[in-house]
N, C-alpha and C. Protein backbone atom coordinates (compact mmCIF):
# COMPACT_ATOMS: atom_id res chain seq x y z
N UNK A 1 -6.77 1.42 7.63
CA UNK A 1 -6.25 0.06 7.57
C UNK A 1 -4.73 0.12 7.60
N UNK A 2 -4.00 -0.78 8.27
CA UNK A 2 -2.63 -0.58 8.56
C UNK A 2 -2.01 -1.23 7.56
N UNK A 3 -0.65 -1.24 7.06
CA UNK A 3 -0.25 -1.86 5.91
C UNK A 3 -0.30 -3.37 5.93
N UNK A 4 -0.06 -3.70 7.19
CA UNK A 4 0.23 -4.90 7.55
C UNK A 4 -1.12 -5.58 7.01
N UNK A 5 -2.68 -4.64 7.48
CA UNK A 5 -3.48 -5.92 7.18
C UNK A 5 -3.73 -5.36 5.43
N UNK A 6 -3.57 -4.62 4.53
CA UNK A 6 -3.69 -4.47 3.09
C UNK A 6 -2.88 -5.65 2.45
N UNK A 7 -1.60 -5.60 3.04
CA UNK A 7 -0.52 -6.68 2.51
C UNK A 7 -1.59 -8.20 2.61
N UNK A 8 -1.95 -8.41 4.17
CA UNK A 8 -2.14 -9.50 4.61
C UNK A 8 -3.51 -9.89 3.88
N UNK A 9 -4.24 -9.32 3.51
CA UNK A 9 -5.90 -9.00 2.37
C UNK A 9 -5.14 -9.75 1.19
N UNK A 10 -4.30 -9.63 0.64
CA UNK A 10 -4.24 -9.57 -0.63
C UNK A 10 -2.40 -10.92 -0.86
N UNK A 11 -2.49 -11.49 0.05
CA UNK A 11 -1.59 -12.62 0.19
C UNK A 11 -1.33 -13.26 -1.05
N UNK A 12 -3.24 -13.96 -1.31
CA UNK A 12 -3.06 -14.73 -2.60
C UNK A 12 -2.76 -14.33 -3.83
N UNK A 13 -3.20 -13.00 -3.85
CA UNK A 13 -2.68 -12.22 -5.14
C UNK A 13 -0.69 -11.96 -5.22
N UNK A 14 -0.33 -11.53 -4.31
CA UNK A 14 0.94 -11.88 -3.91
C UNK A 14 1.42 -12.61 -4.18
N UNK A 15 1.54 -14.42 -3.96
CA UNK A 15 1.94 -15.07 -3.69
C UNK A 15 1.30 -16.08 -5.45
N UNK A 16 0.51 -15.28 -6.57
CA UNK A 16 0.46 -15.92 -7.47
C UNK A 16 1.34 -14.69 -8.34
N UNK A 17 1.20 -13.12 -8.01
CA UNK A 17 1.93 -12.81 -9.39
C UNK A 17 3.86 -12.62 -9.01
N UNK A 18 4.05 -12.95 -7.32
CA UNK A 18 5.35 -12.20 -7.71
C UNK A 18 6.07 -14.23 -8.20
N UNK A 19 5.99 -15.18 -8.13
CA UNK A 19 7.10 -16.02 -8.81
C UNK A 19 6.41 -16.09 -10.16
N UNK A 20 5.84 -15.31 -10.61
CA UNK A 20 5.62 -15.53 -12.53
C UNK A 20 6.69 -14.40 -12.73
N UNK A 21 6.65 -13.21 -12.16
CA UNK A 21 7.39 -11.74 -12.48
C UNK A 21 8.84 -12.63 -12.30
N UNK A 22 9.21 -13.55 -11.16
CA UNK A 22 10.29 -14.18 -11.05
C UNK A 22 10.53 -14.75 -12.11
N UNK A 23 9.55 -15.74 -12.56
CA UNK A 23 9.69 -16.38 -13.61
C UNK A 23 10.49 -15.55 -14.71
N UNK A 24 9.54 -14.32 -15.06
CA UNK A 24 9.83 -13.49 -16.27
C UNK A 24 11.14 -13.22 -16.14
N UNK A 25 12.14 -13.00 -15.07
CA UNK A 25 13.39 -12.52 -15.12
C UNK A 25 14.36 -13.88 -15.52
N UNK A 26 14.14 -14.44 -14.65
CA UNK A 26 14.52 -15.68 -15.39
C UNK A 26 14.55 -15.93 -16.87
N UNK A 27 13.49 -15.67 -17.50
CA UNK A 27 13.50 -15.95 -18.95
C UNK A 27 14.51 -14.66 -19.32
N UNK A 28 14.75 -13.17 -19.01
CA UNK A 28 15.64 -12.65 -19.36
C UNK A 28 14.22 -11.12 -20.19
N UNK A 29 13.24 -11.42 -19.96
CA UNK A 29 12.13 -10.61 -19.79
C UNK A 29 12.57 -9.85 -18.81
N UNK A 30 12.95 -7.98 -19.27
CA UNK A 30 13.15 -7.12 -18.57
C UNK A 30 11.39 -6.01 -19.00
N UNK A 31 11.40 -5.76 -17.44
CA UNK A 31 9.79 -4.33 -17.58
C UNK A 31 10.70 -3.23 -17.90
N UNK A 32 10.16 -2.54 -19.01
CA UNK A 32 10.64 -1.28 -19.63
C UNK A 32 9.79 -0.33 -19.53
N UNK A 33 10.27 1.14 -19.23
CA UNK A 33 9.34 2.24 -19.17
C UNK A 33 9.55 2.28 -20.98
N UNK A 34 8.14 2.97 -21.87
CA UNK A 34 8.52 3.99 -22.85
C UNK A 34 8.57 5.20 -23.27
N UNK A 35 9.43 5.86 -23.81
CA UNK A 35 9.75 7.62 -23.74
C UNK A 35 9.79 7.81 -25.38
N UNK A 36 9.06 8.91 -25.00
CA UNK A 36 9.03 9.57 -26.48
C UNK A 36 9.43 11.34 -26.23
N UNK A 37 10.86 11.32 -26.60
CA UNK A 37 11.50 12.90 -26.50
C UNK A 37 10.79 13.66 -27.40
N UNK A 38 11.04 15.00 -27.03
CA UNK A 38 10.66 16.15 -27.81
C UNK A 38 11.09 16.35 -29.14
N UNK A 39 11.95 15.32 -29.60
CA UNK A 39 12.59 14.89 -31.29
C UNK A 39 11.89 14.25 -31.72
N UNK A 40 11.36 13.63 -31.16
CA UNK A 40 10.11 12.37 -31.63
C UNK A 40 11.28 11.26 -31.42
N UNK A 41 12.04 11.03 -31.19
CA UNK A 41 13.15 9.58 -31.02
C UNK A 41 12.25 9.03 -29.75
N UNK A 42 11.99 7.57 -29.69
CA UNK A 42 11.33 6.40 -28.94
C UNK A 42 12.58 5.31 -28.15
N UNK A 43 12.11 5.51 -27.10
CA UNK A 43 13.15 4.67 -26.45
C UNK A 43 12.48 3.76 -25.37
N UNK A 44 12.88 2.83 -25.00
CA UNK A 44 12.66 1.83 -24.00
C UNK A 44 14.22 1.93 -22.61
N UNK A 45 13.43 2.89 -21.46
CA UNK A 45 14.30 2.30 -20.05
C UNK A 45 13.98 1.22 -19.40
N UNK A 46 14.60 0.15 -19.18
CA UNK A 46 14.39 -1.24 -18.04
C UNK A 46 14.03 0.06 -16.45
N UNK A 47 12.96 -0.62 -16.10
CA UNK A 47 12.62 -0.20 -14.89
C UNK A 47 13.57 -0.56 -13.93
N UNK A 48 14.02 0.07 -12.84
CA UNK A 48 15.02 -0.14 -12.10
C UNK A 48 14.65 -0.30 -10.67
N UNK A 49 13.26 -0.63 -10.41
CA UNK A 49 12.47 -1.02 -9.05
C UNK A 49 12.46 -2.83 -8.75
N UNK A 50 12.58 -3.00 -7.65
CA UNK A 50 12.40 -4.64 -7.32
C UNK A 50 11.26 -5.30 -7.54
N UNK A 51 11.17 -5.94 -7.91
CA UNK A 51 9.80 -6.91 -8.12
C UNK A 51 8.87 -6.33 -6.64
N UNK A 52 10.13 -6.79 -6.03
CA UNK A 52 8.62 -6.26 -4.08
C UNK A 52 8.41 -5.20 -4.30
N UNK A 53 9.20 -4.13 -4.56
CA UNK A 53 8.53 -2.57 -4.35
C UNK A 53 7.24 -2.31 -5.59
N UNK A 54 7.72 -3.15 -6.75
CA UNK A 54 6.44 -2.86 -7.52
C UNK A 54 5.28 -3.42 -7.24
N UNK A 55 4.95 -4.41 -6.30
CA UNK A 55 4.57 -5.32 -5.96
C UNK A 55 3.58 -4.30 -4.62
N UNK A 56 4.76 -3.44 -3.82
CA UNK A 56 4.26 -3.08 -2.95
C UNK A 56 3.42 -1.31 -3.76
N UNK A 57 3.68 -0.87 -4.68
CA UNK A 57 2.85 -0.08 -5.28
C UNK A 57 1.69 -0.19 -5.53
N UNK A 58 1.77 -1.79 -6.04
CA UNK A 58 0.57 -2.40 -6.92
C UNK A 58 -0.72 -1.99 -5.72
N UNK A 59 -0.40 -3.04 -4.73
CA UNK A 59 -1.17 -2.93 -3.69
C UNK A 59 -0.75 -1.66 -2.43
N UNK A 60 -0.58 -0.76 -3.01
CA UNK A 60 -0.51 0.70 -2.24
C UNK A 60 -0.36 0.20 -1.00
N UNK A 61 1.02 -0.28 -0.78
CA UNK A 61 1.73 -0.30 0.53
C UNK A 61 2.75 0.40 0.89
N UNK A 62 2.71 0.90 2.00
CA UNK A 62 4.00 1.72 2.18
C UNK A 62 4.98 0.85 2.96
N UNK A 63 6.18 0.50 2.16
CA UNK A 63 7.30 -0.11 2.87
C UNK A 63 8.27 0.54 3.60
N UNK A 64 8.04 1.73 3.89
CA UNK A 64 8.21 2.48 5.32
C UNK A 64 7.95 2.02 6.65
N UNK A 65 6.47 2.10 5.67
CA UNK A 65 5.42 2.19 7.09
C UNK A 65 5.16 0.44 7.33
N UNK A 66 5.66 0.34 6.47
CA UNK A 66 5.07 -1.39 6.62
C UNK A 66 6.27 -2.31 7.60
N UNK A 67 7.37 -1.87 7.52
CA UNK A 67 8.00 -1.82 8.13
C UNK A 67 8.24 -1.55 10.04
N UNK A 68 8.00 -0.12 9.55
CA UNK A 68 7.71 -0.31 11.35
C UNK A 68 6.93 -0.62 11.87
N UNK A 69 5.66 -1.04 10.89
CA UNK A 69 4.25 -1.72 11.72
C UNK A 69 4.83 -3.43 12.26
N UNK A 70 6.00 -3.63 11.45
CA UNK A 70 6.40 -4.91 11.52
C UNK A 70 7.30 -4.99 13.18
N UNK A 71 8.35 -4.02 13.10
CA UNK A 71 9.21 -3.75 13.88
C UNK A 71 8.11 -3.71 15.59
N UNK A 72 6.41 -2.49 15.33
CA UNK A 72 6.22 -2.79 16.49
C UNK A 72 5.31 -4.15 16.73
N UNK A 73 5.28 -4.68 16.35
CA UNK A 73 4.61 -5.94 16.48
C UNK A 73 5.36 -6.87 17.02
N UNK A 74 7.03 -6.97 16.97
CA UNK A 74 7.86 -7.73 16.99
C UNK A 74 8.11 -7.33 18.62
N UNK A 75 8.05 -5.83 18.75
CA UNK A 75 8.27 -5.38 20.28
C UNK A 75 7.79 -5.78 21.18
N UNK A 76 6.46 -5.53 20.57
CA UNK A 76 4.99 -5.83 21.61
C UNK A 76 4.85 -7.39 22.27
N UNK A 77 5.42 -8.40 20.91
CA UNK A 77 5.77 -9.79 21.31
C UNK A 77 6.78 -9.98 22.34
N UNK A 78 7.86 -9.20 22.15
CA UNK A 78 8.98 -9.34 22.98
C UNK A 78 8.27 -9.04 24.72
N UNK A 79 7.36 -8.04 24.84
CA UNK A 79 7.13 -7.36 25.74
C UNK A 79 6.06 -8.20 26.57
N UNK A 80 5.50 -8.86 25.85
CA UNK A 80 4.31 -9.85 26.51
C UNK A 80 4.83 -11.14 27.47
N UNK A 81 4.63 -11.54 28.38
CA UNK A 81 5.05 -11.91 29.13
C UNK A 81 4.33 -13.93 29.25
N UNK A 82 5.74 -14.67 28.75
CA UNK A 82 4.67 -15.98 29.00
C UNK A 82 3.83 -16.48 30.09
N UNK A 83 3.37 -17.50 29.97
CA UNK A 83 1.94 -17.50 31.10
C UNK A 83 2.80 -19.30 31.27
C-alpha cells in the first residue's frame, strides 16, 4: 500500500485528532518524554517532533516517501494531456 493511500484510509482519524493536539498547544499543554537516570533522578523532556510527524508515525507513514509519491502524482498530472 503506498503512503498516499494509508494517509488517505485514515483521513477521518486525522482530521479529528490533529486540531485537539492543536487545541492542546494552545492551552500551553506540552507532550513530554519520561526519563529515569541511572541515579534514580526523574525528569520530563517536551518532545521536540511536529504534531504532523507524530501524526505521521501514528499512522506509519513515511514522509519521505509520502512525499515523492506526492511529487509523482503531480508529474504524471502535468504530463497528461487535456482532451
Amino acid at each position: 500500500m503506498s503512503e498516499c493511500e494509508k494517509l488517505s484510509n485514515r483521513t477521518s482519524e486525522w482530521n479529528a485528532i490533529y486540531p485537539f493536539m492543536e487545541w492542546l498547544q494552545e492551552q500551553g499543554v506540552i507532550l513530554c518524554r519520561y526519563f529515569k537516570d541511572e541515579g534514580g533522578n526523574e525528569y520530563l523532556q517536551p518532545i521536540g517532533e511536529s504534531l504532523q510527524d507524530l501524526l505521521y508515525k501514528y499512522f506509519n507513514v513515511d514522509p519521505a516517501k509520502l512525499e515523492m509519491e506526492r511529487r509523482e502524482i503531480l508529474a504524471n498530472l502535468g504530463k497528461a494531456k487535456p482532451t
